[in-house]
N, C-alpha and C. Protein backbone atom coordinates (compact mmCIF):
# COMPACT_ATOMS: atom_id res chain seq x y z
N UNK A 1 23.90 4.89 20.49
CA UNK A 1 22.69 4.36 21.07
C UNK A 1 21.68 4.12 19.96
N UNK A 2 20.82 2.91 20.02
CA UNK A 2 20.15 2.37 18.63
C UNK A 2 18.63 2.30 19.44
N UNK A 3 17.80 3.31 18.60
CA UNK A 3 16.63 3.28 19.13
C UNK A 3 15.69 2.15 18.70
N UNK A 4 15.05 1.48 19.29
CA UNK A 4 14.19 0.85 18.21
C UNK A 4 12.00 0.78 18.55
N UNK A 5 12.00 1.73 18.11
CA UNK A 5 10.65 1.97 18.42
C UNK A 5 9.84 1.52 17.03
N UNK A 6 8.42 0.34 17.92
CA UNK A 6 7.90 -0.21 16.75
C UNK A 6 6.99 1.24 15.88
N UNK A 7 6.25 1.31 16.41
CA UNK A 7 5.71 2.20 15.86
C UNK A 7 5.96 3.01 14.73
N UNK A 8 7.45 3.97 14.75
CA UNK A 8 7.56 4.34 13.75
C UNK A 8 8.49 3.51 12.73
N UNK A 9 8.68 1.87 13.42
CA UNK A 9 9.18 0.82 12.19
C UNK A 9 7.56 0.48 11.41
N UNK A 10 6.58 0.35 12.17
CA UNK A 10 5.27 0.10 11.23
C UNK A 10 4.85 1.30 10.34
N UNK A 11 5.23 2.41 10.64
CA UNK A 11 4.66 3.30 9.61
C UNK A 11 5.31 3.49 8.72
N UNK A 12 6.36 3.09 8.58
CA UNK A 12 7.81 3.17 7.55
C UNK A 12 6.77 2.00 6.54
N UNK A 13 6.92 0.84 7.14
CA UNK A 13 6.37 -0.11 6.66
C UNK A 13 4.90 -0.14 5.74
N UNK A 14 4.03 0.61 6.48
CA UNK A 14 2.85 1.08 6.09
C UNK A 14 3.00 1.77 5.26
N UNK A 15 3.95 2.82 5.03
CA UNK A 15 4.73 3.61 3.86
C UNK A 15 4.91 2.71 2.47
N UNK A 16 5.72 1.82 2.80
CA UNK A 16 6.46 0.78 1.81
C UNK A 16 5.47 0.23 1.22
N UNK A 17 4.68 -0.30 2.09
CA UNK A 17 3.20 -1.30 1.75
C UNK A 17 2.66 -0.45 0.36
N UNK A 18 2.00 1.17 0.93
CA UNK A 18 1.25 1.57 0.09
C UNK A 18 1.94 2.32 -1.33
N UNK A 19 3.23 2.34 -1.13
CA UNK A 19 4.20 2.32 -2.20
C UNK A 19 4.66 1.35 -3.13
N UNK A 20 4.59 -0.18 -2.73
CA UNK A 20 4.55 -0.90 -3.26
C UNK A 20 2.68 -1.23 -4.58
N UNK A 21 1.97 -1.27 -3.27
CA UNK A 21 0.80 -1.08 -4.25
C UNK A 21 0.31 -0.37 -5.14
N UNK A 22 0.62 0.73 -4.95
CA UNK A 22 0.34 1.99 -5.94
C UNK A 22 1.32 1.61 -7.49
N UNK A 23 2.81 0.98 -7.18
CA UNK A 23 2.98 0.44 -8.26
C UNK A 23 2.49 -0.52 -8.82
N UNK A 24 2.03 -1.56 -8.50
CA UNK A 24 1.52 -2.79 -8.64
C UNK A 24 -0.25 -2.03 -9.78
N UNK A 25 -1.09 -1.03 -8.85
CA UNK A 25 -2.16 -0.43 -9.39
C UNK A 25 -1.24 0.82 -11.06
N UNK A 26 -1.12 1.05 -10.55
CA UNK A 26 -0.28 1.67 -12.22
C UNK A 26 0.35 0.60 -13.23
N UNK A 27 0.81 -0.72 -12.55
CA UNK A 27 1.17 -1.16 -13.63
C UNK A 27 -0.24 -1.78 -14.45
N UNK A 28 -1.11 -2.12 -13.54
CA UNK A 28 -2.37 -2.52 -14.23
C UNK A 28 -3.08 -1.50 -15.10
N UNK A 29 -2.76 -0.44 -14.93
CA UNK A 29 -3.53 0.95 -15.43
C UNK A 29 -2.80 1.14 -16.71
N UNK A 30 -1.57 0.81 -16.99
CA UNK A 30 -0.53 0.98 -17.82
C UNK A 30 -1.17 -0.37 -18.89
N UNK A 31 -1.43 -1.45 -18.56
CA UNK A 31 -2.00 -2.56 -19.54
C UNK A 31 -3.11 -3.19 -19.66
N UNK A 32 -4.52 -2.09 -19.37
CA UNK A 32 -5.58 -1.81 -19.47
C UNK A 32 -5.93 -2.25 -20.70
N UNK A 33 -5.65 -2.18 -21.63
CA UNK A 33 -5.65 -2.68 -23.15
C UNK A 33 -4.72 -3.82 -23.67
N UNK A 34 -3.95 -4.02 -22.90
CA UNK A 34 -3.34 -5.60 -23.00
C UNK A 34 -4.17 -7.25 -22.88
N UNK A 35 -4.08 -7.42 -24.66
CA UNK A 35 -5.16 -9.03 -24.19
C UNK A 35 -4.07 -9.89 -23.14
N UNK A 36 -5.43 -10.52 -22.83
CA UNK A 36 -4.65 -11.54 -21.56
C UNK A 36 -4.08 -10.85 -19.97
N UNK A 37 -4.17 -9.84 -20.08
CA UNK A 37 -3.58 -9.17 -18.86
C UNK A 37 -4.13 -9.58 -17.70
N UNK A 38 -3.92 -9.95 -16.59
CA UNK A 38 -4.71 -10.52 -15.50
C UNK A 38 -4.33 -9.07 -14.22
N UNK A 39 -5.44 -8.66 -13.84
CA UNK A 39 -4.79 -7.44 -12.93
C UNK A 39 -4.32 -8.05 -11.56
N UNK A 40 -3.37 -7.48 -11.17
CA UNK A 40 -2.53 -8.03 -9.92
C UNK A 40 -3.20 -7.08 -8.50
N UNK A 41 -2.76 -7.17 -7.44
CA UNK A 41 -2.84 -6.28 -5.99
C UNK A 41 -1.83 -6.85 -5.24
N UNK A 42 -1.55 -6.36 -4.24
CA UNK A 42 -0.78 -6.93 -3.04
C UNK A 42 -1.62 -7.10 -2.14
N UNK A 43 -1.10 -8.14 -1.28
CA UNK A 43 -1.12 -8.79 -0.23
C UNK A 43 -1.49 -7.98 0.83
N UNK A 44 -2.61 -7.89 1.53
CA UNK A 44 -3.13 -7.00 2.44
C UNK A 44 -2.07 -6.24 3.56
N UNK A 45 -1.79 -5.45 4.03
CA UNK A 45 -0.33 -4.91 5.16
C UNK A 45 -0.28 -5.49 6.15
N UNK A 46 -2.10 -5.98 7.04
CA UNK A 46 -2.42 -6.53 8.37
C UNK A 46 -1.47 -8.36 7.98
N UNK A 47 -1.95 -8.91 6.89
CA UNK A 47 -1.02 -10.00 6.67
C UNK A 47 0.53 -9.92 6.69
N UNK A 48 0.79 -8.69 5.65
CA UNK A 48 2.38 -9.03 5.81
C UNK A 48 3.29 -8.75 6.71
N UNK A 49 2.14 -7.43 7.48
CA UNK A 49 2.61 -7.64 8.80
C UNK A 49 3.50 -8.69 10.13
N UNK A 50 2.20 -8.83 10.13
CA UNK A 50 1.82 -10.01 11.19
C UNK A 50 2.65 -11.59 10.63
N UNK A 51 2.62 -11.36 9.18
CA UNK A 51 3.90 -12.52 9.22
C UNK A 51 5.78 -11.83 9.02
N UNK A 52 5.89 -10.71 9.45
CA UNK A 52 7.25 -10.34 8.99
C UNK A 52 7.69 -10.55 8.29
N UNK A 53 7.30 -10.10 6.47
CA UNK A 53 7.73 -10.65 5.65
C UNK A 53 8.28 -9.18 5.32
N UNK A 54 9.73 -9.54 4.01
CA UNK A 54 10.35 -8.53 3.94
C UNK A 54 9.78 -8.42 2.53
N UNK A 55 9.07 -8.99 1.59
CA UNK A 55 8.39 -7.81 0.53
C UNK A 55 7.75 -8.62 0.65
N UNK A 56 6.56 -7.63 0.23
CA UNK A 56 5.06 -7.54 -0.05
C UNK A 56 5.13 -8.30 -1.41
N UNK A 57 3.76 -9.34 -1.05
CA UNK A 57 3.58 -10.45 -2.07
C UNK A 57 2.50 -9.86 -2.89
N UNK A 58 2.38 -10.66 -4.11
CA UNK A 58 1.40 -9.68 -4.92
C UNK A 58 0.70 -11.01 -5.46
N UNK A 59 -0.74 -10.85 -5.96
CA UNK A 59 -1.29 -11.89 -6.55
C UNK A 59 -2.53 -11.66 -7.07
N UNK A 60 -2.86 -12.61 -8.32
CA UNK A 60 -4.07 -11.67 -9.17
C UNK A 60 -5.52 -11.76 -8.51
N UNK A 61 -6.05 -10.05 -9.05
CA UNK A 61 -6.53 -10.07 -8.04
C UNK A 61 -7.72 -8.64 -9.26
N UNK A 62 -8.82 -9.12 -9.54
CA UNK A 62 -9.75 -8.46 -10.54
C UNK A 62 -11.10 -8.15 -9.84
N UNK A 63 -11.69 -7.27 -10.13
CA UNK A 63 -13.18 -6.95 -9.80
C UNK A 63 -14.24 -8.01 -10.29
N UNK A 64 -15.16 -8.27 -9.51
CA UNK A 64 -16.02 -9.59 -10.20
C UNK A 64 -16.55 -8.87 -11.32
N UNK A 65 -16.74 -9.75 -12.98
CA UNK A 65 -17.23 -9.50 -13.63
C UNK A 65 -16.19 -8.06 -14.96
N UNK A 66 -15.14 -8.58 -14.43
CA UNK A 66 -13.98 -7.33 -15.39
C UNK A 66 -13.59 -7.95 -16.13
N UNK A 67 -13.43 -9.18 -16.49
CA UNK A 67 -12.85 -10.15 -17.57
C UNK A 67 -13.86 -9.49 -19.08
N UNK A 68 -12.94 -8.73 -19.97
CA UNK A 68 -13.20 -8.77 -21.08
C UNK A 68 -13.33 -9.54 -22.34
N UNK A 69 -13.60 -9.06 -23.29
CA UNK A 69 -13.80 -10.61 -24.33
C UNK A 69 -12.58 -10.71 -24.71
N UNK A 70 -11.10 -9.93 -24.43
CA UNK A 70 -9.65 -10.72 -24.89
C UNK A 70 -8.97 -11.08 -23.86
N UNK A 71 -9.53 -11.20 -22.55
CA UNK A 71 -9.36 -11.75 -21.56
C UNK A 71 -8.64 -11.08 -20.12
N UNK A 72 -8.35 -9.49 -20.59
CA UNK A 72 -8.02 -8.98 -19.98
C UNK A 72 -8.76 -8.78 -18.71
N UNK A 73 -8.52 -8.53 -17.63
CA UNK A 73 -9.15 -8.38 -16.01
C UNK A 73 -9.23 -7.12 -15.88
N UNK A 74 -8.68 -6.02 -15.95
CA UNK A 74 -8.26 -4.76 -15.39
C UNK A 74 -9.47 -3.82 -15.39
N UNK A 75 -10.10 -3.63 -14.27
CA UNK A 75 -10.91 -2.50 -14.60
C UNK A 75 -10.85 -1.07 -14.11
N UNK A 76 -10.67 -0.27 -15.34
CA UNK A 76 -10.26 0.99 -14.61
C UNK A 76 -10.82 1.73 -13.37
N UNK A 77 -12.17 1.44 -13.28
CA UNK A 77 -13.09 2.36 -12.23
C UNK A 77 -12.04 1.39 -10.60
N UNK A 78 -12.02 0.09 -10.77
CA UNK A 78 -11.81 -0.86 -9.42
C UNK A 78 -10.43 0.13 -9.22
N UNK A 79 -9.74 -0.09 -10.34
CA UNK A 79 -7.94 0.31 -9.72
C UNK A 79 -8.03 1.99 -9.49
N UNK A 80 -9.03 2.39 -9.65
CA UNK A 80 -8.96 3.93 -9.22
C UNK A 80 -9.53 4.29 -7.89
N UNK A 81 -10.54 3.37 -7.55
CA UNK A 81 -10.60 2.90 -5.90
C UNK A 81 -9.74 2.75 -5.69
N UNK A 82 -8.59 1.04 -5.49
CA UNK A 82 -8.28 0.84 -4.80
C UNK A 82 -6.71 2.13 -5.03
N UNK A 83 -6.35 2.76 -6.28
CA UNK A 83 -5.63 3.72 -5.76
C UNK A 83 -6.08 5.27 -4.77
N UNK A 84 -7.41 5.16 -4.55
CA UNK A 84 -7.89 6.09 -3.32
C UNK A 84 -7.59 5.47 -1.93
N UNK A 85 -7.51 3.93 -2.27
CA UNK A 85 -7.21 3.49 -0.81
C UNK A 85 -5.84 4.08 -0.21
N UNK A 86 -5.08 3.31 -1.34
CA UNK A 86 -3.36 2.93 -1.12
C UNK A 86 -2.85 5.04 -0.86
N UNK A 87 -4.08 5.92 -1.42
CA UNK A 87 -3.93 7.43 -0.74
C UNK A 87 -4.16 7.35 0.52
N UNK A 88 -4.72 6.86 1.07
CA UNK A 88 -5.70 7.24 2.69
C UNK A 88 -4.67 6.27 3.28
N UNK A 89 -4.38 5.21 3.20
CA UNK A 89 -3.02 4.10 3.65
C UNK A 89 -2.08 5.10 4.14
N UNK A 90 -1.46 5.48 2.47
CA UNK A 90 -0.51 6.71 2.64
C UNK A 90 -0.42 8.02 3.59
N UNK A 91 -1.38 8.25 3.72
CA UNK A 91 -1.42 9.74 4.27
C UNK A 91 -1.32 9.14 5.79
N UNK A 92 -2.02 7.73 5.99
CA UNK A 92 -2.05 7.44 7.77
C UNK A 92 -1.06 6.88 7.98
N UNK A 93 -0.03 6.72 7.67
CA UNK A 93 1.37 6.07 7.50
C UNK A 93 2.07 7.48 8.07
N UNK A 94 1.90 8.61 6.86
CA UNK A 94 2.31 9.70 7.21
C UNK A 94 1.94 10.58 8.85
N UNK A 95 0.83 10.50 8.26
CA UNK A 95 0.00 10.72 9.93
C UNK A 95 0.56 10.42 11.18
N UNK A 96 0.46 9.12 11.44
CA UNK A 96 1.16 7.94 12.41
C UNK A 96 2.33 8.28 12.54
N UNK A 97 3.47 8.15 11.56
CA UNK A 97 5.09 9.11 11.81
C UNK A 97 5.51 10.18 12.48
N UNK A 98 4.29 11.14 11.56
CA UNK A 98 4.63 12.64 12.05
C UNK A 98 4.27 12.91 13.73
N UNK A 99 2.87 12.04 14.26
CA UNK A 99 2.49 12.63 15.57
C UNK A 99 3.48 11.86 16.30
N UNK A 100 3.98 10.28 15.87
CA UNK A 100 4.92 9.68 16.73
C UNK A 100 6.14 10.96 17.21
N UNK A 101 6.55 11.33 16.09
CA UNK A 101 7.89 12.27 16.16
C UNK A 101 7.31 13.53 17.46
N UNK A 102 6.32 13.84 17.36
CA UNK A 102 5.58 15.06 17.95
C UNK A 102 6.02 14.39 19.27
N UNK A 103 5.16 13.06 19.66
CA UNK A 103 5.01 12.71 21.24
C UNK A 103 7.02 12.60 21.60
N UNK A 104 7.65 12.04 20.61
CA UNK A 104 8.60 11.89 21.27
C UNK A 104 9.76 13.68 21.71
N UNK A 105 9.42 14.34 21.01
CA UNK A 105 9.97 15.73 21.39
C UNK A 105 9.12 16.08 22.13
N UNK A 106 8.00 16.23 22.42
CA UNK A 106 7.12 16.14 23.96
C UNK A 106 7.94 15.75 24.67
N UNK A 107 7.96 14.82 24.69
CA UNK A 107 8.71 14.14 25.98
C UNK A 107 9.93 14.24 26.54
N UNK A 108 10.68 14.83 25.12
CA UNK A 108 12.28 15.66 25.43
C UNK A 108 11.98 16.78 26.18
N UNK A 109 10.82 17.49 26.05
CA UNK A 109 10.33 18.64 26.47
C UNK A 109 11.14 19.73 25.08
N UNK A 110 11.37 19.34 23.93
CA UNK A 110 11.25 19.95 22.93
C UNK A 110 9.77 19.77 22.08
N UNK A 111 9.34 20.99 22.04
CA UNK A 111 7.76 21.08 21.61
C UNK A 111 8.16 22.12 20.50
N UNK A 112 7.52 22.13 19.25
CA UNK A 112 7.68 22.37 18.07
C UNK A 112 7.60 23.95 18.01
């Protein structure tokens, strides 16, 4: 028997999303001092969602005013936000999974 419940296919997903970005934010953190470097992000989750795409698109993507004089984009303070985001993403991904799993052993009438 093949279950298929969206819910915990979106938090898997929501998982992937903020796993994907967090690499995408380290690789920018990693060439912080690279001339020419243009800093990248991904593609918001509500988009790649909503179009069923199977990977997350990435595209450059800098804080106004981070362009240095060798042309690099990357600014450390922005990518340390947006890696607080791609945490709080993470943890509600996690969140979202774990209580899904809860309601569904509820409902077995297995309760933890």
């Amino acid at each position: 028997m093949k279950f298929s419940i969206g819910i915990l296919q979106m938090a898997g997903r929501l998982a992937e999303h903020a796993s994907a970005r967090q690499a995408v934010i380290a690789e920018n953190i990693a060439n912080a001092d690279t001339p020419g470097f243009k800093a990248r992000d991904v593609k918001p989750f509500a988009e790649s969602y909503a179009a069923a795409e199977e990977r997350f698109e990435v595209f450059e993507s800098s804080a106004r005013g981070a362009e240095s004089p060798n042309g690099n984009t990357v600014s450390l303070e922005d990518q340390m936000v947006r890696s607080a985001e791609v945490r709080m993403q993470h943890d509600l991904a996690l969140g979202v999974y774990s209580k899904s799993l809860d309601i569904l052993r509820a409902g077995m009438g297995r309760i933890r």
